[in-house]
N, C-alpha and C. Protein backbone atom coordinates (compact mmCIF):
# COMPACT_ATOMS: atom_id res chain seq x y z
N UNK A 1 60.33 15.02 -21.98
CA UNK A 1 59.90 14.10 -20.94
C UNK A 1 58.47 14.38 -20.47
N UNK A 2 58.18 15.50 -20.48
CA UNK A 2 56.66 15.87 -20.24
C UNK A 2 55.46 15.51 -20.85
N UNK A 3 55.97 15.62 -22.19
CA UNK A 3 55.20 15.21 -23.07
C UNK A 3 54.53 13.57 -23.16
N UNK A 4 55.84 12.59 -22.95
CA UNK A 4 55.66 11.69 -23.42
C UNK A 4 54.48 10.59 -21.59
N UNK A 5 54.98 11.85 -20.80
CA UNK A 5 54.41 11.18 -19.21
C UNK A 5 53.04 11.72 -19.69
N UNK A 6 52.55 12.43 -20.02
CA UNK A 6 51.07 13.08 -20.64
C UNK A 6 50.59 12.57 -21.14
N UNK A 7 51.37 11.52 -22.61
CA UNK A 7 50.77 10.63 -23.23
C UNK A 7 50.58 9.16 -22.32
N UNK A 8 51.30 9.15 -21.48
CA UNK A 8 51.11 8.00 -20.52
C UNK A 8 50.21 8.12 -19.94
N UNK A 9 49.52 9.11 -19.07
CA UNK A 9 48.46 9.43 -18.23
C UNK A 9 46.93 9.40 -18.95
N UNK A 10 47.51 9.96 -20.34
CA UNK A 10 46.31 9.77 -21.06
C UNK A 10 45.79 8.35 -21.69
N UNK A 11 46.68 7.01 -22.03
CA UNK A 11 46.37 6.55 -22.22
C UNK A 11 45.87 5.49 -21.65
N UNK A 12 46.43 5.54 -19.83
CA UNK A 12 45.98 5.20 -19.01
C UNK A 12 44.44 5.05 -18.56
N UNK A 13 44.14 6.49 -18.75
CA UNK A 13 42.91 7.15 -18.71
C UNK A 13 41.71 6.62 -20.21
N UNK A 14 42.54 6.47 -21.42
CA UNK A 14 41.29 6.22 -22.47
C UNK A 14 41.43 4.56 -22.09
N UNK A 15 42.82 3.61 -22.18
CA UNK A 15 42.44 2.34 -22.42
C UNK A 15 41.31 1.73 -21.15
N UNK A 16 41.10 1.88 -20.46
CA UNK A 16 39.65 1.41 -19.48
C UNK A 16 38.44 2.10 -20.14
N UNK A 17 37.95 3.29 -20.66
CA UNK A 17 36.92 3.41 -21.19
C UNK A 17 37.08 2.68 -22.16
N UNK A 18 37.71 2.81 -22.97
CA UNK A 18 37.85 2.00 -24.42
C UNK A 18 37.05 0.28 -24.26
N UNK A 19 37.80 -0.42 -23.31
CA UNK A 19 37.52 -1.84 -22.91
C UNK A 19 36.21 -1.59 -22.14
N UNK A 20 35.68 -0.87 -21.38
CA UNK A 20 34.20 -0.70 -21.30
C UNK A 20 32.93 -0.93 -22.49
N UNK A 21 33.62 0.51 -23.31
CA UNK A 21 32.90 0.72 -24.32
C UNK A 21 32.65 -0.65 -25.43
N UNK A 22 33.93 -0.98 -25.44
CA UNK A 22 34.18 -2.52 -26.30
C UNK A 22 32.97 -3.63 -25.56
N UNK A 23 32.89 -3.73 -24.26
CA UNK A 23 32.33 -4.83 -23.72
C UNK A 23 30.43 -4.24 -23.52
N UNK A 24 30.22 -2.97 -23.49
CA UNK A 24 29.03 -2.56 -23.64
C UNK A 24 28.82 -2.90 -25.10
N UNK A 25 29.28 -2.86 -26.18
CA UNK A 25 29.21 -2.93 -27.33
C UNK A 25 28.67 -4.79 -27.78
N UNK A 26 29.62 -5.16 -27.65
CA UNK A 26 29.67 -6.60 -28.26
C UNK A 26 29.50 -7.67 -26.89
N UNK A 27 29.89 -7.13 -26.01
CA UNK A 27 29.45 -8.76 -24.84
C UNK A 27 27.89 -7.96 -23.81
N UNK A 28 27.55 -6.83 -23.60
CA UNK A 28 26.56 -6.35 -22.41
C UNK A 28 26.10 -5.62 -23.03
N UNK A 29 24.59 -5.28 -23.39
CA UNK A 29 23.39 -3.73 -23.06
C UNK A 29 22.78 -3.80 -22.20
N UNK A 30 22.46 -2.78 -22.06
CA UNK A 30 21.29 -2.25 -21.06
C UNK A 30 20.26 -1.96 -21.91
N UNK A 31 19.04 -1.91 -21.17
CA UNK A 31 17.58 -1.95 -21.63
C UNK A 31 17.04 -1.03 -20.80
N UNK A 32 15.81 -0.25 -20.56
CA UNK A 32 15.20 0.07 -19.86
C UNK A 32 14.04 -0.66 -20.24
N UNK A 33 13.11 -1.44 -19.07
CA UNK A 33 11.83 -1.78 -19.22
C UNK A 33 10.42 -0.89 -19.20
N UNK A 34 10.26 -0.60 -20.25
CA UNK A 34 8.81 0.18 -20.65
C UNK A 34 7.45 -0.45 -20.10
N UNK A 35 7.34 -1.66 -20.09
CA UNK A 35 5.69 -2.22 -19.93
C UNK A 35 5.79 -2.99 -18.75
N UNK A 36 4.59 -3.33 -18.03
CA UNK A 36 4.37 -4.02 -16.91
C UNK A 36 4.19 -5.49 -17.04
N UNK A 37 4.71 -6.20 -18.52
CA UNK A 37 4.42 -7.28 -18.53
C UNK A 37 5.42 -8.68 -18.14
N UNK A 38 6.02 -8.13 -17.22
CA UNK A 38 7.15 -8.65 -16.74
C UNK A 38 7.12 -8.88 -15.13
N UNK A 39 6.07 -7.77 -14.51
CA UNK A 39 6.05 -7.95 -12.86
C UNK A 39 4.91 -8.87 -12.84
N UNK A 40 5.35 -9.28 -11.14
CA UNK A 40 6.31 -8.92 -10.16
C UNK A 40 7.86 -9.00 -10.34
N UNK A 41 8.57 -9.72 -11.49
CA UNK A 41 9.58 -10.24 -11.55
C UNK A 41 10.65 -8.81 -11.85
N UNK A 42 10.49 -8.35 -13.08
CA UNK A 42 11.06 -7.08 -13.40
C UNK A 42 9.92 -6.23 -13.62
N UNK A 43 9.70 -4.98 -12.35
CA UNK A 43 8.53 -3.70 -12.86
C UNK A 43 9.30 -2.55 -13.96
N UNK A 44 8.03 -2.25 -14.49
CA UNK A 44 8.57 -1.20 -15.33
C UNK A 44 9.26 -0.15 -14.85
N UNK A 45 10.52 0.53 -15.72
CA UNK A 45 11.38 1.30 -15.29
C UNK A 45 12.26 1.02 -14.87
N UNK A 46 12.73 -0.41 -14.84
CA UNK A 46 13.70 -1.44 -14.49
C UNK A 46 14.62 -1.30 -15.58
N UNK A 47 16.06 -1.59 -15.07
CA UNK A 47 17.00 -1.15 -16.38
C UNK A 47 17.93 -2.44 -16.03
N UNK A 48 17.99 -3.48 -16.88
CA UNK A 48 18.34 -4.89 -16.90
C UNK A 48 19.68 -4.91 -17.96
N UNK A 49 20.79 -5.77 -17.66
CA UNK A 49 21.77 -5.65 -18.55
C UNK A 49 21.31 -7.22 -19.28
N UNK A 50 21.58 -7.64 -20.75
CA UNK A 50 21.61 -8.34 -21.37
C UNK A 50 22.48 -8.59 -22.01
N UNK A 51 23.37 -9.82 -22.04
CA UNK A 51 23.99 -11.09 -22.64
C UNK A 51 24.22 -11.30 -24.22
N UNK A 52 24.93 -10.29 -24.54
CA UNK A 52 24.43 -10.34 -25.94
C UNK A 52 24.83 -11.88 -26.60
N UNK A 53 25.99 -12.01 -26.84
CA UNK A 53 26.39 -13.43 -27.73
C UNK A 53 26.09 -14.86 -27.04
N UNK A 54 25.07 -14.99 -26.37
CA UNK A 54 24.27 -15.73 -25.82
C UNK A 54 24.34 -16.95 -26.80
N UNK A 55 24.27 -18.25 -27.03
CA UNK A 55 24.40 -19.37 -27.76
C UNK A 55 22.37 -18.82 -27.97
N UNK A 56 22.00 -19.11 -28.94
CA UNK A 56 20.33 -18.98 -29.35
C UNK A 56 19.99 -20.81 -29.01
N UNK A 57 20.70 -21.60 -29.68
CA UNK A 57 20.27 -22.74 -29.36
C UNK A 57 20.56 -22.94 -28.37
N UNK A 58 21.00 -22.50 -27.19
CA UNK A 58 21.27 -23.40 -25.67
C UNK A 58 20.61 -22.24 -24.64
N UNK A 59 19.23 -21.86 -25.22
CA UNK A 59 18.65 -20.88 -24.17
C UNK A 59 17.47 -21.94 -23.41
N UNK A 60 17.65 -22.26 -21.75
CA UNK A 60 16.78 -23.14 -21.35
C UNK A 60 15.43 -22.22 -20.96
N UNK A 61 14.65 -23.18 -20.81
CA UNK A 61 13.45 -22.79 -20.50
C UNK A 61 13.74 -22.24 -19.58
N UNK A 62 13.11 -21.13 -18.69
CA UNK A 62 12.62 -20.26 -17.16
C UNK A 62 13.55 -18.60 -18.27
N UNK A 63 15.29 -18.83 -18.92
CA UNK A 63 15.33 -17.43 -19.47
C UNK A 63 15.07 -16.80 -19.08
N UNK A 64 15.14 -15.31 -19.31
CA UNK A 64 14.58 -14.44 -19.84
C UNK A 64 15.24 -13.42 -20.77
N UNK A 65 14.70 -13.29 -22.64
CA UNK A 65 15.48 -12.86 -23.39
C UNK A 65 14.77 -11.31 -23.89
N UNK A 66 15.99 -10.96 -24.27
CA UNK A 66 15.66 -10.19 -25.03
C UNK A 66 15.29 -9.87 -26.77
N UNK A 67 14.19 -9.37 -27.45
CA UNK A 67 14.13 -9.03 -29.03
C UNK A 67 13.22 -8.25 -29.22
N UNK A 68 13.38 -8.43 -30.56
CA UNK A 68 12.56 -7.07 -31.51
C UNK A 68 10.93 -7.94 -30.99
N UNK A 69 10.00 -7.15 -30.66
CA UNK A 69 8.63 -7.24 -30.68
C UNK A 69 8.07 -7.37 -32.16
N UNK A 70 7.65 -8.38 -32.77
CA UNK A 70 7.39 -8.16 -33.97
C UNK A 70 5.67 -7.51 -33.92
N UNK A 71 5.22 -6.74 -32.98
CA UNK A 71 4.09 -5.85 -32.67
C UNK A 71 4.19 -4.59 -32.62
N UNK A 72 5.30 -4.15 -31.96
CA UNK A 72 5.95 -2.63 -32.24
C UNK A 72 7.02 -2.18 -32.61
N UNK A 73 8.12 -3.57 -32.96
CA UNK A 73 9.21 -3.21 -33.14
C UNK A 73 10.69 -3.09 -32.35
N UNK A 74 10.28 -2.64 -30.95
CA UNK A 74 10.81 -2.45 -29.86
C UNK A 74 10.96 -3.20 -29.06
N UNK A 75 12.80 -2.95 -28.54
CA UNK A 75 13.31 -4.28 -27.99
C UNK A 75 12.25 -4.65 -26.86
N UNK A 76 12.09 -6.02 -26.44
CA UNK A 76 11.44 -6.61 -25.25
C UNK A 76 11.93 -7.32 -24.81
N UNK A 77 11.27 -7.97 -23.92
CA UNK A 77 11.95 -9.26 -22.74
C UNK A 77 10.83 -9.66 -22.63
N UNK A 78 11.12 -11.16 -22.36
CA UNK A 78 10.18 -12.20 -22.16
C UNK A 78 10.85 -13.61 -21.31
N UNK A 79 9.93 -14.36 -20.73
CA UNK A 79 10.37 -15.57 -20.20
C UNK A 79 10.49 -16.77 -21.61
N UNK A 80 11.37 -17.03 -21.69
CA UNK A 80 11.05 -18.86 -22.48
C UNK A 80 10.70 -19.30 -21.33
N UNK A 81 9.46 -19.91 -21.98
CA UNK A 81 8.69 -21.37 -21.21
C UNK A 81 9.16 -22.48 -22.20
N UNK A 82 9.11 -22.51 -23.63
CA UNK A 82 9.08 -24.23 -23.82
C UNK A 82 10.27 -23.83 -25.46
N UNK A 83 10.67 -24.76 -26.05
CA UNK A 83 11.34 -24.58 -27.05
C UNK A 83 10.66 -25.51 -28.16
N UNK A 84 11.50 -25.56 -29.02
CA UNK A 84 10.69 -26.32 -30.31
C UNK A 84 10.51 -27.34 -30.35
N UNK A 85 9.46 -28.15 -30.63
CA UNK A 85 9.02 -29.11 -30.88
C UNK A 85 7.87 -29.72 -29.19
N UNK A 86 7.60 -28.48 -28.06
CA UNK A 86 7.31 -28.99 -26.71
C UNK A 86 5.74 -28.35 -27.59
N UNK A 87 4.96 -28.32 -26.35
CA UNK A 87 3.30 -28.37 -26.41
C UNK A 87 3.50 -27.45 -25.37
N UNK A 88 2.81 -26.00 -25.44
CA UNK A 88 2.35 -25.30 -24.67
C UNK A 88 0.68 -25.33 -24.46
N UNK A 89 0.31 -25.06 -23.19
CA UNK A 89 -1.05 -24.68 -22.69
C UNK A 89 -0.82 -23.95 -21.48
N UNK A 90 -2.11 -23.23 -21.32
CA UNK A 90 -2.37 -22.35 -19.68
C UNK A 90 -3.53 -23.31 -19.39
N UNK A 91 -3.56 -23.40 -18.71
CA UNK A 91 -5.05 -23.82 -17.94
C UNK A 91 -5.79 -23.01 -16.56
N UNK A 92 -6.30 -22.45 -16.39
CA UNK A 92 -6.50 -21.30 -15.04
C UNK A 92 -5.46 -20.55 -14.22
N UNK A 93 -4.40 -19.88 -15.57
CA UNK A 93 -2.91 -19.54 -15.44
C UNK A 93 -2.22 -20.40 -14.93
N UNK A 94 -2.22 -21.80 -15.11
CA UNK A 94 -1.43 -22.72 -14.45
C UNK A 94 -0.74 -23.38 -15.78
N UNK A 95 0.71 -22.76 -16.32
CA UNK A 95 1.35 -23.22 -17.33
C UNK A 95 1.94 -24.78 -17.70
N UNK A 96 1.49 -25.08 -18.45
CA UNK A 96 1.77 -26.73 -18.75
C UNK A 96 2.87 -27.09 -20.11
N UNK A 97 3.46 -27.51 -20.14
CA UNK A 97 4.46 -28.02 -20.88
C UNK A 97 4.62 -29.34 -21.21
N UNK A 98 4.29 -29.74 -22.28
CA UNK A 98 4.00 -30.94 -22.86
C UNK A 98 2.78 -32.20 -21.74
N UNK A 99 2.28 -31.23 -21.23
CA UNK A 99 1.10 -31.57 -20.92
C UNK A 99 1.54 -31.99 -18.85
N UNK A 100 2.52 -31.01 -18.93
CA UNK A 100 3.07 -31.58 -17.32
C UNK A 100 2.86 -29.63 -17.06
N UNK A 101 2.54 -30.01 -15.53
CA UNK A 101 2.47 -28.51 -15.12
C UNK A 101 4.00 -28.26 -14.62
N UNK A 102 3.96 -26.67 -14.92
CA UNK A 102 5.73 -26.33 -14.78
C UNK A 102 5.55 -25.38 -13.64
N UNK A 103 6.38 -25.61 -12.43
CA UNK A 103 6.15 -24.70 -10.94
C UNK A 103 6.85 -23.42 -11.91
N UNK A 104 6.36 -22.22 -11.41
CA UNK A 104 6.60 -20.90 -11.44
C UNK A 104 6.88 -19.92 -10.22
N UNK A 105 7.41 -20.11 -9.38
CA UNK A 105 7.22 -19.54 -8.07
C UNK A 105 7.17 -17.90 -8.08
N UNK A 106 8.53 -17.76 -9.38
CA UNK A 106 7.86 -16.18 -9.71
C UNK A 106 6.74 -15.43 -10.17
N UNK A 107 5.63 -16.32 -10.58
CA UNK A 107 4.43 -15.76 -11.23
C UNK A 107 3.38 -15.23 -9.79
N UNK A 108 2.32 -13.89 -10.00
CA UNK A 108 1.64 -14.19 -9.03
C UNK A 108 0.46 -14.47 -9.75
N UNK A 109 -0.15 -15.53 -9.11
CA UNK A 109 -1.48 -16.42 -9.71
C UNK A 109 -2.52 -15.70 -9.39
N UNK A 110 -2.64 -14.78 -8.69
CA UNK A 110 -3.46 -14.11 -8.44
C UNK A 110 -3.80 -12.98 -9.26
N UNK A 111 -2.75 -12.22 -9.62
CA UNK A 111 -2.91 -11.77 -11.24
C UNK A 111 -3.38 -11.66 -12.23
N UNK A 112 -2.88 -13.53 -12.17
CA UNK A 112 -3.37 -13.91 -13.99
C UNK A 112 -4.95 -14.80 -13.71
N UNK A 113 -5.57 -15.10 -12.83
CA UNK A 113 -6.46 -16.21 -12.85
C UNK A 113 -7.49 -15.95 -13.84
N UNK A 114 -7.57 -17.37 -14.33
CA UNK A 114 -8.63 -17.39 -15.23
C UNK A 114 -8.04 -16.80 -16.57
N UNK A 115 -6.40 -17.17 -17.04
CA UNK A 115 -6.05 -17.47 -18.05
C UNK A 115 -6.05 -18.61 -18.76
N UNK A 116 -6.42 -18.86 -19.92
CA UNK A 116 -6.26 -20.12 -20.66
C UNK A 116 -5.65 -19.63 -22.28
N UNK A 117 -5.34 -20.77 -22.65
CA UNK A 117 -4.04 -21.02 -24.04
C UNK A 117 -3.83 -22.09 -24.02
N UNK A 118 -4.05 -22.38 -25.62
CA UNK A 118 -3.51 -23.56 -26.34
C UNK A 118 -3.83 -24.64 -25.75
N UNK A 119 -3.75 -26.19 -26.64
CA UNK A 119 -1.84 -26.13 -26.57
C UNK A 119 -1.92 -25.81 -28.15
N UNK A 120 -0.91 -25.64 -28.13
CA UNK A 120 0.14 -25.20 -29.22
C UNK A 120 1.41 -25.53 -29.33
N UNK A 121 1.72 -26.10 -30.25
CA UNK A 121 3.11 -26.90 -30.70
C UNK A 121 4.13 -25.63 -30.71
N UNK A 122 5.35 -25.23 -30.87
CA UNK A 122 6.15 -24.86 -30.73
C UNK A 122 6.99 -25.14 -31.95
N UNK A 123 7.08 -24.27 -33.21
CA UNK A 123 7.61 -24.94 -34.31
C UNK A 123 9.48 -25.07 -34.42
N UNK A 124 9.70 -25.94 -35.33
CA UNK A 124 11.54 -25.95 -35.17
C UNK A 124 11.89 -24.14 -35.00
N UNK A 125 13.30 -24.49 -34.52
CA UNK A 125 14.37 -23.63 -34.63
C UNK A 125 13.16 -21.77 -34.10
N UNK A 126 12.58 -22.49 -32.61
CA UNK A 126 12.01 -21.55 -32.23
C UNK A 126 11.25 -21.64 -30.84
N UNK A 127 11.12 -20.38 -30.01
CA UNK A 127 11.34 -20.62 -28.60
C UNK A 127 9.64 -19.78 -28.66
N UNK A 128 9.37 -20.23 -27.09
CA UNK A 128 7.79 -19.55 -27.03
C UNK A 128 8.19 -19.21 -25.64
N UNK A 129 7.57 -17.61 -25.86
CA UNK A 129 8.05 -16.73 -24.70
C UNK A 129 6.36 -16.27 -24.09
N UNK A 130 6.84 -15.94 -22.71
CA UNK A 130 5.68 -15.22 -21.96
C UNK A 130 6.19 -14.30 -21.18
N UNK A 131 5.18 -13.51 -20.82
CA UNK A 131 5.29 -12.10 -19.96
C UNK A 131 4.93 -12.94 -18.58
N UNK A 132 5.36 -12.35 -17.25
CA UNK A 132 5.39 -12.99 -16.12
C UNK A 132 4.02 -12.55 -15.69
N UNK A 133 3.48 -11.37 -15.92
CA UNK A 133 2.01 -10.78 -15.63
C UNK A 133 1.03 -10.99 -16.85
N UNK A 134 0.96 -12.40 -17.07
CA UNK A 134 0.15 -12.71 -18.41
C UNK A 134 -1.08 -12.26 -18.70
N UNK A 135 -2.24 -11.39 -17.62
CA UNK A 135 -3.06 -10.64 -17.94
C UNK A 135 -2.90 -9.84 -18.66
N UNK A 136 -1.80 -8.82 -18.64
CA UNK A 136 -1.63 -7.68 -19.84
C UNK A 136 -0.25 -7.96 -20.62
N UNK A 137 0.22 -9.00 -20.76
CA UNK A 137 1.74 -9.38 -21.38
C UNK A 137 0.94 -9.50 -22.99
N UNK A 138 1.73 -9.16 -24.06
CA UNK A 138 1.34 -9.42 -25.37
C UNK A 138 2.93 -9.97 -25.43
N UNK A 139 2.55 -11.56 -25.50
CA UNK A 139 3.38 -12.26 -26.01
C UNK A 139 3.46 -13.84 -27.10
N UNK A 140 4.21 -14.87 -26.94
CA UNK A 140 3.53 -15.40 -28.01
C UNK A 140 2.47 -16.46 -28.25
N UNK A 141 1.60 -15.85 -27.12
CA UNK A 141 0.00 -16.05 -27.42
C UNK A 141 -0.84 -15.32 -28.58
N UNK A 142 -0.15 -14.22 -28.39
CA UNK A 142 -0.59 -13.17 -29.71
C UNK A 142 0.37 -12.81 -30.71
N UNK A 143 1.66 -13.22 -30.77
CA UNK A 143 2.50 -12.87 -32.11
C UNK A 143 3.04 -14.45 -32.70
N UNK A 144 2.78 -15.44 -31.85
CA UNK A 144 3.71 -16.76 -32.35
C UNK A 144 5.28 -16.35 -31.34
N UNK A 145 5.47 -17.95 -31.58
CA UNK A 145 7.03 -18.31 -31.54
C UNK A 145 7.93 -17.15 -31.83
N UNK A 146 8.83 -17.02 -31.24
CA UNK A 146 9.97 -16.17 -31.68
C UNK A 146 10.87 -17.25 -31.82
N UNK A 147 11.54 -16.94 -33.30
CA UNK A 147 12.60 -17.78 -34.09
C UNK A 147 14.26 -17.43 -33.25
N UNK A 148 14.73 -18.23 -32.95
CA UNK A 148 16.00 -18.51 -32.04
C UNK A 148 17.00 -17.34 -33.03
N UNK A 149 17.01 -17.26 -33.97
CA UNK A 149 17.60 -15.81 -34.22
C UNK A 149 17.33 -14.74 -33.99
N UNK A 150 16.46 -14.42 -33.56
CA UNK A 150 15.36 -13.02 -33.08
C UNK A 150 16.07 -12.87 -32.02
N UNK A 151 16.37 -13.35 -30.70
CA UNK A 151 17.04 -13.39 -29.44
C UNK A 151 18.23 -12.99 -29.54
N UNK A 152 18.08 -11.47 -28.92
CA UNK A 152 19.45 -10.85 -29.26
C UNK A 152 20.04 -10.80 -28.11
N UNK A 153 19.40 -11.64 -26.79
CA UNK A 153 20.56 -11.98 -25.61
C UNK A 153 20.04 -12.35 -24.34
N UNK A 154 20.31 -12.69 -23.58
CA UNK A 154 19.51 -13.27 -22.00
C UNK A 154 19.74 -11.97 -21.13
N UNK A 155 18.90 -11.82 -20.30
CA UNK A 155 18.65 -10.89 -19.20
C UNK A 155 19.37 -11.53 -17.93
N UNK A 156 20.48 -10.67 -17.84
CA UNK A 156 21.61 -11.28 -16.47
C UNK A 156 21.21 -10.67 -15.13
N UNK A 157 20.42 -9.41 -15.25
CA UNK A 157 20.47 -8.63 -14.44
C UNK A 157 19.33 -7.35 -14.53
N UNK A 158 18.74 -7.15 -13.32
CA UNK A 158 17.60 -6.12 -13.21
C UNK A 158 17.75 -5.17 -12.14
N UNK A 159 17.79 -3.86 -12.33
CA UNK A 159 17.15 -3.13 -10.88
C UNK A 159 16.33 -2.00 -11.45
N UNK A 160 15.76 -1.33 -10.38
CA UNK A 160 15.03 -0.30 -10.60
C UNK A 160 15.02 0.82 -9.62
């Protein structure tokens, strides 16, 4: 009888890590944020959980996803601003989308002034991301579009 209440206690005890571990695995990660190209919104050292099985085609513009940097390799985060087939431009950091300005209330303009970009088309089956501090953000002003498979999940959550 001892035995078998032992195995009860214990399995009590593994099946909740187990279903953790399962849901960190395949539905949630965590990230830690390395670069400042994300504040004011997320500052570096910020540790954000991400969305993994996220639909790639039903990510709306504002986002924010996570992927491989095809610059260093290393996971990042970025805002989608526009998806395939829209027209991106900056005009004196004032972001435009198919030629309409898009409110940002999270950006500070003061920051970025006296950014400009594009426009630039947005090719199929692919999303165009930005850093929220576009003065020092390397995003796809300088690497291109990130292809809707690259997006390995949406950013649900930030603290620091």
């Amino acid at each position: 009888m001892p035995w078998s209440r032992a195995r009860r206690l214990l399995a009590a005890a593994l099946i909740p890590v187990l279903v953790l571990l399962l849901i960190r695995g395949w539905l949630v990660d965590s990230l830690t944020v390395s670069s400042d190209s994300m504040e004011p919104t997320i500052p570096a050292g910020s540790v954000v959980l991400v969305y993994k099985p996220a639909a790639a085609d039903r990510i709306p513009a504002g986002a924010v996803v996570a992927f491989t940097s095809p610059v260093d390799r290393r996971k990042t985060i970025k805002r989608v601003v526009a998806g395939e087939g829209q027209t991106v431009a900056i005009r004196d950091a004032k972001l435009y989308v198919d030629g309409v300005a898009v409110p940002e209330p999270f950006i500070d303009h003061d920051r970025i002034d006296a950014t400009y970009f594009g426009p630039e088309t947005v090719p199929a089956g692919s999303v165009f991301v930005l850093g929220d501090n576009r003065s020092v953000s390397i995003d796809s002003r300088d690497f291109g579009a990130v292809p809707l498979d690259a997006i390995q999940g949406i950013v649900l959550v930030g603290r620091k």
